[in-house]
PDB file of N, CA and C in Angstrom:
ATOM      1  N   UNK A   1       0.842  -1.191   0.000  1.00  0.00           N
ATOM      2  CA  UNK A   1       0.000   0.000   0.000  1.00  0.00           C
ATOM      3  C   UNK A   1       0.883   1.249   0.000  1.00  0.00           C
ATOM      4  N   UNK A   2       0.476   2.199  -0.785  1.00  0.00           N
ATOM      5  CA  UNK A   2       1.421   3.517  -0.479  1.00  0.00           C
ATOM      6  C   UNK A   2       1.221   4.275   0.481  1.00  0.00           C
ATOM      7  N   UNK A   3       2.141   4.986   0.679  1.00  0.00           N
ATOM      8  CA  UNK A   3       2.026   5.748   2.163  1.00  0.00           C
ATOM      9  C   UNK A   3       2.018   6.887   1.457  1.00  0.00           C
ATOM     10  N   UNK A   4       1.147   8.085   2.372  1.00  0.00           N
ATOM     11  CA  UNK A   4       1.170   9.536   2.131  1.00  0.00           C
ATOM     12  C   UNK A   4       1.566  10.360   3.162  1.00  0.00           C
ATOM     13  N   UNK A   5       1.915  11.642   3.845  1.00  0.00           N
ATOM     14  CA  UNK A   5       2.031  11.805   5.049  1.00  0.00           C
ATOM     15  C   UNK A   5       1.590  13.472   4.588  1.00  0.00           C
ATOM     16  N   UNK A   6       0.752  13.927   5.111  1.00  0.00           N
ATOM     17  CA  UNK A   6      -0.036  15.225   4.920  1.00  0.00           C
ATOM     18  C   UNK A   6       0.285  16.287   5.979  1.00  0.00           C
ATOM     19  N   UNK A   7       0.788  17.315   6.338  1.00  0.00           N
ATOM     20  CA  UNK A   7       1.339  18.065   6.930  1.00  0.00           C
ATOM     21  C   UNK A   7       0.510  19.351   6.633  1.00  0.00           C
ATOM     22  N   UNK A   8       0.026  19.670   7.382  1.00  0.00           N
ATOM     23  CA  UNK A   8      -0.862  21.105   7.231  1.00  0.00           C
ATOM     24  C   UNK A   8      -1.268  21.491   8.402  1.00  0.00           C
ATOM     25  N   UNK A   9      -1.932  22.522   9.007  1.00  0.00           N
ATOM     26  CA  UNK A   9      -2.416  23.055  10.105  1.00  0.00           C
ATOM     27  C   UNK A   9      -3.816  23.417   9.749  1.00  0.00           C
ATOM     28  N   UNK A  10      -4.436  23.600   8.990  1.00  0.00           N
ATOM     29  CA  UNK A  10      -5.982  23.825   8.886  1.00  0.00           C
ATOM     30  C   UNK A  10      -6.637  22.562   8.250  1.00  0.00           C
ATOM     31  N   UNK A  11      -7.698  22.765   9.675  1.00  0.00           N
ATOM     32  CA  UNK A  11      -8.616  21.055   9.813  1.00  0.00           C
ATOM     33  C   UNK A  11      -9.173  20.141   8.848  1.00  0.00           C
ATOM     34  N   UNK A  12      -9.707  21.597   7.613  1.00  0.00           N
ATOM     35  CA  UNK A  12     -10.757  21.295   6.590  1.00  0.00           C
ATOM     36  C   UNK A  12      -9.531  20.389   5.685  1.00  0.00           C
ATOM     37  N   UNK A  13      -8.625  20.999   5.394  1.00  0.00           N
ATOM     38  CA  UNK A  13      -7.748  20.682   4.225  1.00  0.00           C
ATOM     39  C   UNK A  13      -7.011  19.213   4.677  1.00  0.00           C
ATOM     40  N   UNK A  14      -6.536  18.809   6.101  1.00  0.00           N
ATOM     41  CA  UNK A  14      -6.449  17.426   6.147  1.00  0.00           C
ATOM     42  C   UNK A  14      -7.645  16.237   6.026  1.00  0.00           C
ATOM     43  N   UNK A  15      -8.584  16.774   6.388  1.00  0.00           N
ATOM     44  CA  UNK A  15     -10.231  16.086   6.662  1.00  0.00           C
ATOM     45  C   UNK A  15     -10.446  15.663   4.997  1.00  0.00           C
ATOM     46  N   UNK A  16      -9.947  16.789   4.298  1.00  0.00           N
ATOM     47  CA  UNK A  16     -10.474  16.561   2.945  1.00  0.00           C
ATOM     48  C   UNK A  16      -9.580  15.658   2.040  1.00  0.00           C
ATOM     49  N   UNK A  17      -8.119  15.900   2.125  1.00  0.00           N
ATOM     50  CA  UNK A  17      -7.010  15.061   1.427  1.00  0.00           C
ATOM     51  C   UNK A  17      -7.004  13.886   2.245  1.00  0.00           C
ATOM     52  N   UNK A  18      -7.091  13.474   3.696  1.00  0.00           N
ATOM     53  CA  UNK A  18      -7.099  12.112   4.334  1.00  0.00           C
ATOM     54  C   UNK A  18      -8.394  11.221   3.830  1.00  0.00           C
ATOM     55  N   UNK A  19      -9.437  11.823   3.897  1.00  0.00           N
ATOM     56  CA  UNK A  19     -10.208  10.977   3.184  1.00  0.00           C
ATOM     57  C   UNK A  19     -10.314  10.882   1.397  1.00  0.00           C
ATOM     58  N   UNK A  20      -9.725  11.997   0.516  1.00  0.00           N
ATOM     59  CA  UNK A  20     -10.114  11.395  -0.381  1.00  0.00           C
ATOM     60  C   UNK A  20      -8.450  10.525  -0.594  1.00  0.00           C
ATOM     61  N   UNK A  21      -7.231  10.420   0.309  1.00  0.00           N
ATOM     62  CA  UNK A  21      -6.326   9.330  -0.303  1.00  0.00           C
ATOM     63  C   UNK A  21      -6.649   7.896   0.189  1.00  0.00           C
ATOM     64  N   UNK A  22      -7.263   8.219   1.390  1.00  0.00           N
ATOM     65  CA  UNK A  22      -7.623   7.228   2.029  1.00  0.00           C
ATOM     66  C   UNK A  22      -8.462   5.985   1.166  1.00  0.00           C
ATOM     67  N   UNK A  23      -9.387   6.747   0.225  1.00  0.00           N
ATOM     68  CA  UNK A  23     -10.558   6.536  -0.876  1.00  0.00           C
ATOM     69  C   UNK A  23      -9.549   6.130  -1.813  1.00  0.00           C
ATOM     70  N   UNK A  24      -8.517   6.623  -2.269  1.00  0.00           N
ATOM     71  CA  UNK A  24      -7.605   6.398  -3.200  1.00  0.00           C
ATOM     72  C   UNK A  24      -6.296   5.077  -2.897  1.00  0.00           C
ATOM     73  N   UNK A  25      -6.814   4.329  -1.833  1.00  0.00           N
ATOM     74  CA  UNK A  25      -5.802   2.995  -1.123  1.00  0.00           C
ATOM     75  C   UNK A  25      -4.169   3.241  -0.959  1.00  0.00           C
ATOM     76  N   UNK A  26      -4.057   4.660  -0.409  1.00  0.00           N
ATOM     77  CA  UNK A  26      -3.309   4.719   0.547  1.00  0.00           C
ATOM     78  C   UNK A  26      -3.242   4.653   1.786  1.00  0.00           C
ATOM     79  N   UNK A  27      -2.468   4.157   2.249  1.00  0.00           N
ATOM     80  CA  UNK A  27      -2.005   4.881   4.205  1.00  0.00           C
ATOM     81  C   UNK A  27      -2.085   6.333   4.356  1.00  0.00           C
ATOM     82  N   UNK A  28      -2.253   6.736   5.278  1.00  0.00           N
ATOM     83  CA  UNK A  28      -2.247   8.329   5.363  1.00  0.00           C
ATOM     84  C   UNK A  28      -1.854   8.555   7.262  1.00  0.00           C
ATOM     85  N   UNK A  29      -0.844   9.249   6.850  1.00  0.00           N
ATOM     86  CA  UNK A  29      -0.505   9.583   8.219  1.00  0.00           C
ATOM     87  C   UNK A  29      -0.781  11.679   8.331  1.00  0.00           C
ATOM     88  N   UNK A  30      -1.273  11.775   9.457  1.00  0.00           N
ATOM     89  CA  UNK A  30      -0.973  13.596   9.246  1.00  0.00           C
ATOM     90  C   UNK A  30      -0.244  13.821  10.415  1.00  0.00           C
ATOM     91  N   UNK A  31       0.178  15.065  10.019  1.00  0.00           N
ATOM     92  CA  UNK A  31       1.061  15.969  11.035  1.00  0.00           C
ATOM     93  C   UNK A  31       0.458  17.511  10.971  1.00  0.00           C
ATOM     94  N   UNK A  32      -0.125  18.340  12.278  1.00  0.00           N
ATOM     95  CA  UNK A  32      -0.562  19.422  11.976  1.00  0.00           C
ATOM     96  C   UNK A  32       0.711  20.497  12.165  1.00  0.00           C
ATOM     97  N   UNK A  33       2.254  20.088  12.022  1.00  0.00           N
ATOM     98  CA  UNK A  33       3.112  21.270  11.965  1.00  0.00           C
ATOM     99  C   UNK A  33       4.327  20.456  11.242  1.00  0.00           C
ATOM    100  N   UNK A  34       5.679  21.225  11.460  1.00  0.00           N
ATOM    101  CA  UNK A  34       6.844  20.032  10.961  1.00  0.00           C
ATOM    102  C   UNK A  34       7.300  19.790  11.809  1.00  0.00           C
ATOM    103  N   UNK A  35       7.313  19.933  12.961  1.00  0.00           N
ATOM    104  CA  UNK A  35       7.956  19.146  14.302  1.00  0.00           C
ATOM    105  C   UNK A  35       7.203  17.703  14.353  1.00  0.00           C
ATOM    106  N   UNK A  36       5.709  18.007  14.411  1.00  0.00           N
ATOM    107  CA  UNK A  36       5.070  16.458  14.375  1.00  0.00           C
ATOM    108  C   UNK A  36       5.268  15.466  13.346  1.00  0.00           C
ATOM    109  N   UNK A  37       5.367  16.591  11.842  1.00  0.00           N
ATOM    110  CA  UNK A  37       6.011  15.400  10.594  1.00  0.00           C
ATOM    111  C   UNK A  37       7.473  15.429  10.885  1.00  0.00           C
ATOM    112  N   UNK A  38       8.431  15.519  11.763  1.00  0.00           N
ATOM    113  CA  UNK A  38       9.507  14.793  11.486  1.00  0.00           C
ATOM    114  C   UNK A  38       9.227  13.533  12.496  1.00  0.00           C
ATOM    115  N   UNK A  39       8.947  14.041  14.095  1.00  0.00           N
ATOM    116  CA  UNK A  39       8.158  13.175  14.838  1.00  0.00           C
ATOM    117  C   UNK A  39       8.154  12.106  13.968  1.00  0.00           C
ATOM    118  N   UNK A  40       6.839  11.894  13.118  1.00  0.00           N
ATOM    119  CA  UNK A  40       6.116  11.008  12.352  1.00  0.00           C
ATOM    120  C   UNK A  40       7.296   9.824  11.096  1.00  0.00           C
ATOM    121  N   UNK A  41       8.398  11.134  10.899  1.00  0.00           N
ATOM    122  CA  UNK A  41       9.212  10.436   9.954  1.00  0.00           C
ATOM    123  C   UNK A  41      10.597   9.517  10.529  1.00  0.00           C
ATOM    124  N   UNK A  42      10.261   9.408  11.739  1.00  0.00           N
ATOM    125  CA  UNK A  42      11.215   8.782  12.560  1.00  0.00           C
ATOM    126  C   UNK A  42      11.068   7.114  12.355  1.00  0.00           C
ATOM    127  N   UNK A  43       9.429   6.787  12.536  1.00  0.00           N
ATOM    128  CA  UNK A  43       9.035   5.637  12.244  1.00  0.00           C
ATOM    129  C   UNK A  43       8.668   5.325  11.262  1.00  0.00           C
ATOM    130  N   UNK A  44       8.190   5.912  10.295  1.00  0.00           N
ATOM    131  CA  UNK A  44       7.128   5.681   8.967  1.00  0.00           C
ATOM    132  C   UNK A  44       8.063   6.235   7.967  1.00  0.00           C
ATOM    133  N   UNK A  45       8.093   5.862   6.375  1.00  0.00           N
ATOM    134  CA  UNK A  45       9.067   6.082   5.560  1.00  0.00           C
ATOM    135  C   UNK A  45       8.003   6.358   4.600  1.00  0.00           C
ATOM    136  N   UNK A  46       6.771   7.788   4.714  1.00  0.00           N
ATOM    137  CA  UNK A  46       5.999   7.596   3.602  1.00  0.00           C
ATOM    138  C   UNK A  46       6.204   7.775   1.831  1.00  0.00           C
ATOM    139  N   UNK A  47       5.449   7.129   0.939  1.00  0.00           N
ATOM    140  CA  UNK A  47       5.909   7.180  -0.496  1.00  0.00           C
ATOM    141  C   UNK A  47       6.307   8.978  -0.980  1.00  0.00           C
ATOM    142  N   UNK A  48       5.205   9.611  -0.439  1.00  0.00           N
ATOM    143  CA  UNK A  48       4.635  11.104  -0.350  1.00  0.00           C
ATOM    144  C   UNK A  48       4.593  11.549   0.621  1.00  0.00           C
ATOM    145  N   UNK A  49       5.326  13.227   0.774  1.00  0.00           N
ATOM    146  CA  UNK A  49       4.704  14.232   1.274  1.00  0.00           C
ATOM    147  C   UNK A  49       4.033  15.248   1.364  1.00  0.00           C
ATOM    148  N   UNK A  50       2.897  15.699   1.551  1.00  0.00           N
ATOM    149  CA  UNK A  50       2.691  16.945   1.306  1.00  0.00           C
ATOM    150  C   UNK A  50       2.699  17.832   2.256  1.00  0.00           C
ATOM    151  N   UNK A  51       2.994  18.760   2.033  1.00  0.00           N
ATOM    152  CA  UNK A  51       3.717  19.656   3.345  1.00  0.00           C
ATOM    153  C   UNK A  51       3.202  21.123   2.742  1.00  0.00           C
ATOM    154  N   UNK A  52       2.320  21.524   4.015  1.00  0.00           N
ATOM    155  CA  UNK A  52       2.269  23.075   3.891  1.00  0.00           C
ATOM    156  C   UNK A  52       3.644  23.982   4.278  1.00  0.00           C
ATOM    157  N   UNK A  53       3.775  25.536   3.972  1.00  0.00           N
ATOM    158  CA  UNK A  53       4.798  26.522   4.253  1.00  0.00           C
ATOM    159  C   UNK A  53       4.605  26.937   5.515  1.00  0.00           C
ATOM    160  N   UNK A  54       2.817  27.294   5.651  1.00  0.00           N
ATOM    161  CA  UNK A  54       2.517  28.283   6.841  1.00  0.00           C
ATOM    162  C   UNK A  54       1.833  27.386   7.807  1.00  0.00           C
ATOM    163  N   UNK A  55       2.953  26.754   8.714  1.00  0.00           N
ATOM    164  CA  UNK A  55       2.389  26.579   9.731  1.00  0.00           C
ATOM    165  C   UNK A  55       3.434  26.702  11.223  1.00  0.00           C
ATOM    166  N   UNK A  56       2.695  26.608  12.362  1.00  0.00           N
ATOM    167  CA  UNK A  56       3.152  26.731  13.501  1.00  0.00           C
ATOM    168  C   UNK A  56       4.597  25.987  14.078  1.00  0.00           C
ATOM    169  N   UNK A  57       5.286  26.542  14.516  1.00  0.00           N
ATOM    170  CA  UNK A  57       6.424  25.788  15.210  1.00  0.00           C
ATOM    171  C   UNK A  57       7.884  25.503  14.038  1.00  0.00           C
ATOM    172  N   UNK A  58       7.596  24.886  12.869  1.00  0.00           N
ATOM    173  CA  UNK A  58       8.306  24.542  12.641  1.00  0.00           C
ATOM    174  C   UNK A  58       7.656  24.590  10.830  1.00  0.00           C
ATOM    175  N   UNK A  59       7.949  25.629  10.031  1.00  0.00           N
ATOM    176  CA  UNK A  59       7.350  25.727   9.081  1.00  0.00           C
ATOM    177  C   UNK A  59       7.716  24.584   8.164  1.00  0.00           C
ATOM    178  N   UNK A  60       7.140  24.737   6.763  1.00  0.00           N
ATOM    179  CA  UNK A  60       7.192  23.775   5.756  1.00  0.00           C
ATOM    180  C   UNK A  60       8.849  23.705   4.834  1.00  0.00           C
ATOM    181  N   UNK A  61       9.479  24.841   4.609  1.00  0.00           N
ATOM    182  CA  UNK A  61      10.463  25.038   4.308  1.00  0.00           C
ATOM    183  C   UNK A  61      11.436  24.546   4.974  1.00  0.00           C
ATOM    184  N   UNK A  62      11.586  25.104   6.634  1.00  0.00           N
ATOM    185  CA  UNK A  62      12.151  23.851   7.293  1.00  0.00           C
ATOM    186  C   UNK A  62      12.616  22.660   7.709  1.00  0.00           C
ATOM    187  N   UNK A  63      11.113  22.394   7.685  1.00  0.00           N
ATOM    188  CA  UNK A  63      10.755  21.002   7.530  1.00  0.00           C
ATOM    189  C   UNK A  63      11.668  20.087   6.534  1.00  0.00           C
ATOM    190  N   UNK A  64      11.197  20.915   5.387  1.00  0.00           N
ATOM    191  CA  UNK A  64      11.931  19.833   3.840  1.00  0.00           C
ATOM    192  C   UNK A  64      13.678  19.781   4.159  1.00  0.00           C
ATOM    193  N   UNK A  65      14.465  21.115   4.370  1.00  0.00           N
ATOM    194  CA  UNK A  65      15.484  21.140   4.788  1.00  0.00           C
ATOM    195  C   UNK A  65      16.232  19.995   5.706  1.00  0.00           C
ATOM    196  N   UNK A  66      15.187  19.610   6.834  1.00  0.00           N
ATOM    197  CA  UNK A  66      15.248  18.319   7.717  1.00  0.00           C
ATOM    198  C   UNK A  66      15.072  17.137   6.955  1.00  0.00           C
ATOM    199  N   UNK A  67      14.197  17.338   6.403  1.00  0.00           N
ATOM    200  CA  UNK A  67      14.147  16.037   5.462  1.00  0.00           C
ATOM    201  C   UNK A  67      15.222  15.605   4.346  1.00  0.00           C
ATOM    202  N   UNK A  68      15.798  16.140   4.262  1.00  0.00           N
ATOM    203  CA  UNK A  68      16.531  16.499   2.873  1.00  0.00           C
ATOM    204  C   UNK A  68      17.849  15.916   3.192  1.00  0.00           C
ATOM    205  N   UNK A  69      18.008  16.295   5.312  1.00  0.00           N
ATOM    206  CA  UNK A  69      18.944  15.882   5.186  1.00  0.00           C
ATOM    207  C   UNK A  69      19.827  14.378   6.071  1.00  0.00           C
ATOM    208  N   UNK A  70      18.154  13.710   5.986  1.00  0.00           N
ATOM    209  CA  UNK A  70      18.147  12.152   6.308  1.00  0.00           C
ATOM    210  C   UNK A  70      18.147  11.443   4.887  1.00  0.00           C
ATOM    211  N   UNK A  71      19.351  10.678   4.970  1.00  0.00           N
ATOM    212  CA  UNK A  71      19.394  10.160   3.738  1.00  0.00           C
ATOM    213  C   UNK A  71      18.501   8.752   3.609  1.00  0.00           C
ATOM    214  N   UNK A  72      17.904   7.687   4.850  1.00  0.00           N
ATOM    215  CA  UNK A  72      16.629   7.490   4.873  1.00  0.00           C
ATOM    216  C   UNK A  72      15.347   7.752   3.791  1.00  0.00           C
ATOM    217  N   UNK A  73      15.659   9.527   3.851  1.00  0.00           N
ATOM    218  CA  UNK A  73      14.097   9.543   4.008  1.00  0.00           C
ATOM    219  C   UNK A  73      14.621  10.325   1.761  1.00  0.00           C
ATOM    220  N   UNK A  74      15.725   9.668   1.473  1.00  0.00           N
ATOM    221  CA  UNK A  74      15.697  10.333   0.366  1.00  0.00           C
ATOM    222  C   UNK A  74      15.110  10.129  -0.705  1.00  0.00           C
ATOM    223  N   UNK A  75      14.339   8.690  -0.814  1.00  0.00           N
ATOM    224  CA  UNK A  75      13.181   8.188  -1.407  1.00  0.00           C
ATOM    225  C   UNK A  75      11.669   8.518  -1.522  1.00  0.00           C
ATOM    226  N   UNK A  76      11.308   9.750  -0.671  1.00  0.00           N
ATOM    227  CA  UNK A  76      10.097  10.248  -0.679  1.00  0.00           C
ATOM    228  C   UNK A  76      10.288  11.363  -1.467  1.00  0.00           C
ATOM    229  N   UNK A  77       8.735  11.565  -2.201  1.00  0.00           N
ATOM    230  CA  UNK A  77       8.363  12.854  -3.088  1.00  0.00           C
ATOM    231  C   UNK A  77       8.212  13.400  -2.065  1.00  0.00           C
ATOM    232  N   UNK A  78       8.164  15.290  -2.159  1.00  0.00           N
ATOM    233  CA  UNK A  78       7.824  16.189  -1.864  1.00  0.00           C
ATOM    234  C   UNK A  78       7.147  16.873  -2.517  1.00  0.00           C
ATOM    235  N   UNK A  79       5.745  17.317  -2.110  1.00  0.00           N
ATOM    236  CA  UNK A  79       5.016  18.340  -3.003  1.00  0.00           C
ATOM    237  C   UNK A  79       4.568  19.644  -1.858  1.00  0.00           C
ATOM    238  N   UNK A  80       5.237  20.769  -2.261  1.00  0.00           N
ATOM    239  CA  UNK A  80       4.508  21.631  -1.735  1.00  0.00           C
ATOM    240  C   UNK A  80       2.969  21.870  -1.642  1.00  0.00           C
ATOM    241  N   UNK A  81       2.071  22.175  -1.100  1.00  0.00           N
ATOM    242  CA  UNK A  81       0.781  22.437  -1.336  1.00  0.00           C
ATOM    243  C   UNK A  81       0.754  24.214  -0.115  1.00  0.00           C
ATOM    244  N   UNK A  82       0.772  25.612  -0.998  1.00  0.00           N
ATOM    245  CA  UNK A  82       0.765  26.495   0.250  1.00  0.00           C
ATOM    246  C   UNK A  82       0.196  27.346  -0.446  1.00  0.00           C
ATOM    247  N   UNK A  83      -0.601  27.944   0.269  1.00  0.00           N
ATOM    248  CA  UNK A  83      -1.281  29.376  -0.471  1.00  0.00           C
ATOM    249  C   UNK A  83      -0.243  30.561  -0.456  1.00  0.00           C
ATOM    250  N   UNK A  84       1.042  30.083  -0.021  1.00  0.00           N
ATOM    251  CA  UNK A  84       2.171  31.223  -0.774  1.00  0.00           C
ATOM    252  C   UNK A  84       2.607  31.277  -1.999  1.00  0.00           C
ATOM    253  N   UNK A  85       2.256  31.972  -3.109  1.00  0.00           N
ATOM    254  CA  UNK A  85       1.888  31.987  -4.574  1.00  0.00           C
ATOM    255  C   UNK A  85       2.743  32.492  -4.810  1.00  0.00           C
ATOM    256  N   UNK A  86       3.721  33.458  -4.442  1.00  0.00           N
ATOM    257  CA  UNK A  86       4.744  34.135  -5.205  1.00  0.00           C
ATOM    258  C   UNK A  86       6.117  33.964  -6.068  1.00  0.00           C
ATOM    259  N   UNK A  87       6.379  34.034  -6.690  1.00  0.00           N
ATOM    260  CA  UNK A  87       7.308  33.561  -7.595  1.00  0.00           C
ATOM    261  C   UNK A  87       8.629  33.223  -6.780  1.00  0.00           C
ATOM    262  N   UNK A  88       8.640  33.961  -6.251  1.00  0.00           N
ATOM    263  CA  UNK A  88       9.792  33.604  -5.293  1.00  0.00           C
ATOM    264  C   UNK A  88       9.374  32.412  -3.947  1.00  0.00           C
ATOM    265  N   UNK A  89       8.152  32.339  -3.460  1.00  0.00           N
ATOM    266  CA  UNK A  89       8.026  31.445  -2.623  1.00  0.00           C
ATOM    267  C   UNK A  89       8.333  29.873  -3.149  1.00  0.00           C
ATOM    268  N   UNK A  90       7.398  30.488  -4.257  1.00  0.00           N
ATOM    269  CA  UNK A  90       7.920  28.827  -5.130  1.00  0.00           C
ATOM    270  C   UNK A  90       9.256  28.628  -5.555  1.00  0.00           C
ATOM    271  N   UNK A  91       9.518  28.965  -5.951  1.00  0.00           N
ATOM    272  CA  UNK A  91      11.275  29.313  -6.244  1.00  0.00           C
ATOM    273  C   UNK A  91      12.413  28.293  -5.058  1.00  0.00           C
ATOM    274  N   UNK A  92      11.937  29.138  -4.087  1.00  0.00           N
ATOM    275  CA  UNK A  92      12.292  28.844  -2.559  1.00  0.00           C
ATOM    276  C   UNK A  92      12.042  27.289  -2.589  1.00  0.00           C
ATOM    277  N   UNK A  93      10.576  27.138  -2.546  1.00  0.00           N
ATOM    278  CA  UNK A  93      10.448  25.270  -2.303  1.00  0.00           C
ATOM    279  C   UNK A  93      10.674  24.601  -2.890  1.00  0.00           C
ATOM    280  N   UNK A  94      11.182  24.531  -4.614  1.00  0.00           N
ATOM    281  CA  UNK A  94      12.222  23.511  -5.246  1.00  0.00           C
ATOM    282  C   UNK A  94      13.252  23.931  -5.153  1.00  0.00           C
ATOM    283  N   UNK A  95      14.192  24.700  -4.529  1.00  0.00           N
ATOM    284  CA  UNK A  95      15.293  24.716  -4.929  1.00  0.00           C
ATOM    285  C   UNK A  95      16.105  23.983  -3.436  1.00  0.00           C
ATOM    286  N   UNK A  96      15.096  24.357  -2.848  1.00  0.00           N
ATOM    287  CA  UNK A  96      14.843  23.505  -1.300  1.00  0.00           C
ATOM    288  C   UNK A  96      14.916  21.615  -1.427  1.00  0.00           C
ATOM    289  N   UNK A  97      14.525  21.634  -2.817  1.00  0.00           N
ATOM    290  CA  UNK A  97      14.308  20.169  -2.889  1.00  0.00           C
ATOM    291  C   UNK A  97      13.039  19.726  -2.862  1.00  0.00           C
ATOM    292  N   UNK A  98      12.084  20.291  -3.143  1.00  0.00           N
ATOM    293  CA  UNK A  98      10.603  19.620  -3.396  1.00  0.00           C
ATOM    294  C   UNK A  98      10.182  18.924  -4.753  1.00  0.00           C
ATOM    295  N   UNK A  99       9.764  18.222  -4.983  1.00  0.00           N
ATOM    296  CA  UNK A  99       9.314  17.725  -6.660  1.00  0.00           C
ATOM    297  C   UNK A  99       8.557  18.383  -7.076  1.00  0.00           C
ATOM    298  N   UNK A 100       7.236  19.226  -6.158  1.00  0.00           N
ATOM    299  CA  UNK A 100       6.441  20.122  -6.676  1.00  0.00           C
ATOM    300  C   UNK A 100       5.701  21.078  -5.981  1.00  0.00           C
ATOM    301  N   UNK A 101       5.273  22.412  -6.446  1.00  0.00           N
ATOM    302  CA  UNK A 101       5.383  23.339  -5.532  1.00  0.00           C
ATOM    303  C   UNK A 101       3.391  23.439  -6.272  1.00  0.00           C
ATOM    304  N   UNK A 102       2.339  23.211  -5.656  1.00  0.00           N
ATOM    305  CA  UNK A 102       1.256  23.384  -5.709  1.00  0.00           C
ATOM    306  C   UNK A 102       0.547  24.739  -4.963  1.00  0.00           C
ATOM    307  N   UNK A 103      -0.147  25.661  -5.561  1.00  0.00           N
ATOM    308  CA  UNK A 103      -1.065  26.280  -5.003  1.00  0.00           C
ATOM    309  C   UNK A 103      -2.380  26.136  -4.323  1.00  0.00           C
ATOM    310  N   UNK A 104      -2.810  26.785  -3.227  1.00  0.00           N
ATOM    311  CA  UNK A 104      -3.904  26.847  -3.012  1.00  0.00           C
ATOM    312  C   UNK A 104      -4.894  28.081  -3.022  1.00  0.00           C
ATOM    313  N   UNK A 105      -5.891  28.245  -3.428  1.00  0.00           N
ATOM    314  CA  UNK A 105      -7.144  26.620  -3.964  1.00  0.00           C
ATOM    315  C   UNK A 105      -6.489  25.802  -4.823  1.00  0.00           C
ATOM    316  N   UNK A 106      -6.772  24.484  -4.831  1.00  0.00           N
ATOM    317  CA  UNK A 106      -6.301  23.582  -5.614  1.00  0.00           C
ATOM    318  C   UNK A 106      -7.168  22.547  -6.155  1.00  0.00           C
ATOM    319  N   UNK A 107      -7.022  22.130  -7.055  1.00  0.00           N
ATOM    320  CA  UNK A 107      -7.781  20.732  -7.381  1.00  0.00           C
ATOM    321  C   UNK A 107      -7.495  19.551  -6.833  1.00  0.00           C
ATOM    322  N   UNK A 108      -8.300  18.718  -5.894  1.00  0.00           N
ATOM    323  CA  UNK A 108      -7.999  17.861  -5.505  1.00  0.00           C
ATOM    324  C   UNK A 108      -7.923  16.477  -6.465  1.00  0.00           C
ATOM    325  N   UNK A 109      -8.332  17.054  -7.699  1.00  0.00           N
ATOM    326  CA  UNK A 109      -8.381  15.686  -8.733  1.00  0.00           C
ATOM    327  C   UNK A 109      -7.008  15.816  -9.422  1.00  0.00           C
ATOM    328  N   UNK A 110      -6.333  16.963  -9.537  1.00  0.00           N
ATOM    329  CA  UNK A 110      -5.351  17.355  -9.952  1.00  0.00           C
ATOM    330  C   UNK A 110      -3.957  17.044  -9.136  1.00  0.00           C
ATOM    331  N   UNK A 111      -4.197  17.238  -7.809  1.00  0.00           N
ATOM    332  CA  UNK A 111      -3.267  16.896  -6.852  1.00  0.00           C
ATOM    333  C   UNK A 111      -3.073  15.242  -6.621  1.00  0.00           C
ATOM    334  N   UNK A 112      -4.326  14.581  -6.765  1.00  0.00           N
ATOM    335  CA  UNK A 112      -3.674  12.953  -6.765  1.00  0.00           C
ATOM    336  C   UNK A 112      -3.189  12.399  -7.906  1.00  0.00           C
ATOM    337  N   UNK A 113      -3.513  12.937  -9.423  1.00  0.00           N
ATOM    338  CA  UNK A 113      -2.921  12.829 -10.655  1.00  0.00           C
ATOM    339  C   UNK A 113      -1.517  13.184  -9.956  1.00  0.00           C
ATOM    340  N   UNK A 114      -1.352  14.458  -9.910  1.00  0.00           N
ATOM    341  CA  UNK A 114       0.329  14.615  -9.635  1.00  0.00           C
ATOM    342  C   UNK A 114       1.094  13.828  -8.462  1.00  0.00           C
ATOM    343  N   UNK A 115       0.454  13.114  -7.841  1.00  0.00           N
ATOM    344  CA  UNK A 115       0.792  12.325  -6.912  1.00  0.00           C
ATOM    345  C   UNK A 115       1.415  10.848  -7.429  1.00  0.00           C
ATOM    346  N   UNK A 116       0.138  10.255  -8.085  1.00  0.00           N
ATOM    347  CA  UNK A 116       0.529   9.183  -8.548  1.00  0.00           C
ATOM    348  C   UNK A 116       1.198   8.994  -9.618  1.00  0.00           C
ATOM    349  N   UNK A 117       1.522  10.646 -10.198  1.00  0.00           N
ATOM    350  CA  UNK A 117       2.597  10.529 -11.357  1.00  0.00           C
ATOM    351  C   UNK A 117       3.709  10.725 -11.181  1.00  0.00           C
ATOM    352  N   UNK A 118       4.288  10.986  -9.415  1.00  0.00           N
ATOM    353  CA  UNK A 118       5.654  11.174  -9.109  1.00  0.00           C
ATOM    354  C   UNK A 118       5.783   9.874  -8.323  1.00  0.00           C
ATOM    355  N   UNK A 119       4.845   8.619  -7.962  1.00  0.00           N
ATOM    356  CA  UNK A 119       5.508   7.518  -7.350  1.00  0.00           C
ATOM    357  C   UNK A 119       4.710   6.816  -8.425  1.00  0.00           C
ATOM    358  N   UNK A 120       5.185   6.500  -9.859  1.00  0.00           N
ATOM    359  CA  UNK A 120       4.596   5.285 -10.588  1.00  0.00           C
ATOM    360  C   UNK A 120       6.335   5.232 -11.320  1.00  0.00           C
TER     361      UNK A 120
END
């Protein structure tokens, strides 16, 4: 089964991606900051991440930085998903090392296409 690991801080937007990957026969683990997704990446080696920018404690940029630099964990996608739109924010999160830097609002039919087209 593939693993996903969803990282965000607002309720609606995990409620909505956990159940529709869940629907889609993945695992789904969440983390509501990046302290809890590294927490989380200690034990679990998910296929995917998606990781918000703006959240509490330990932002998304961060986060990937940590990730980036367990060689473990160098087999997982990264997709940004952040309502920071600016050319430069995005800029920032691949050069950081993400596979993809998504906006929000987003398509959620669009976001598991790009999902399952970075672990096939």
């Amino acid at each position: 089964m593939k693993k996903i690991l969803i990282v965000d801080d607002e309720p609606n937007i995990v409620m909505s991606l956990e159940y529709t990957f869940k629907k889609n026969n993945f695992e789904v683990f969440i983390a509501r900051d990046g302290q809890e997704a590294l927490d989380i990446l200690k034990s679990h080696l998910p296929d995917v991440i998606i990781l918000d920018v703006m959240m509490p404690h330990v932002d998304g940029y961060a986060t990937l930085e940590q990730i980036k630099k367990e060689e473990r964990l160098s087999g997982c996608r990264v997709i940004f998903l952040s309502a920071k739109n600016k050319e430069n924010d995005i800029e920032k999160g691949l050069a950081l090392g993400a596979d993809l830097y998504m906006t929000k609002p987003f398509s959620i039919k669009k976001l598991i296409e790009q999902v399952n087209e970075l672990i096939t």
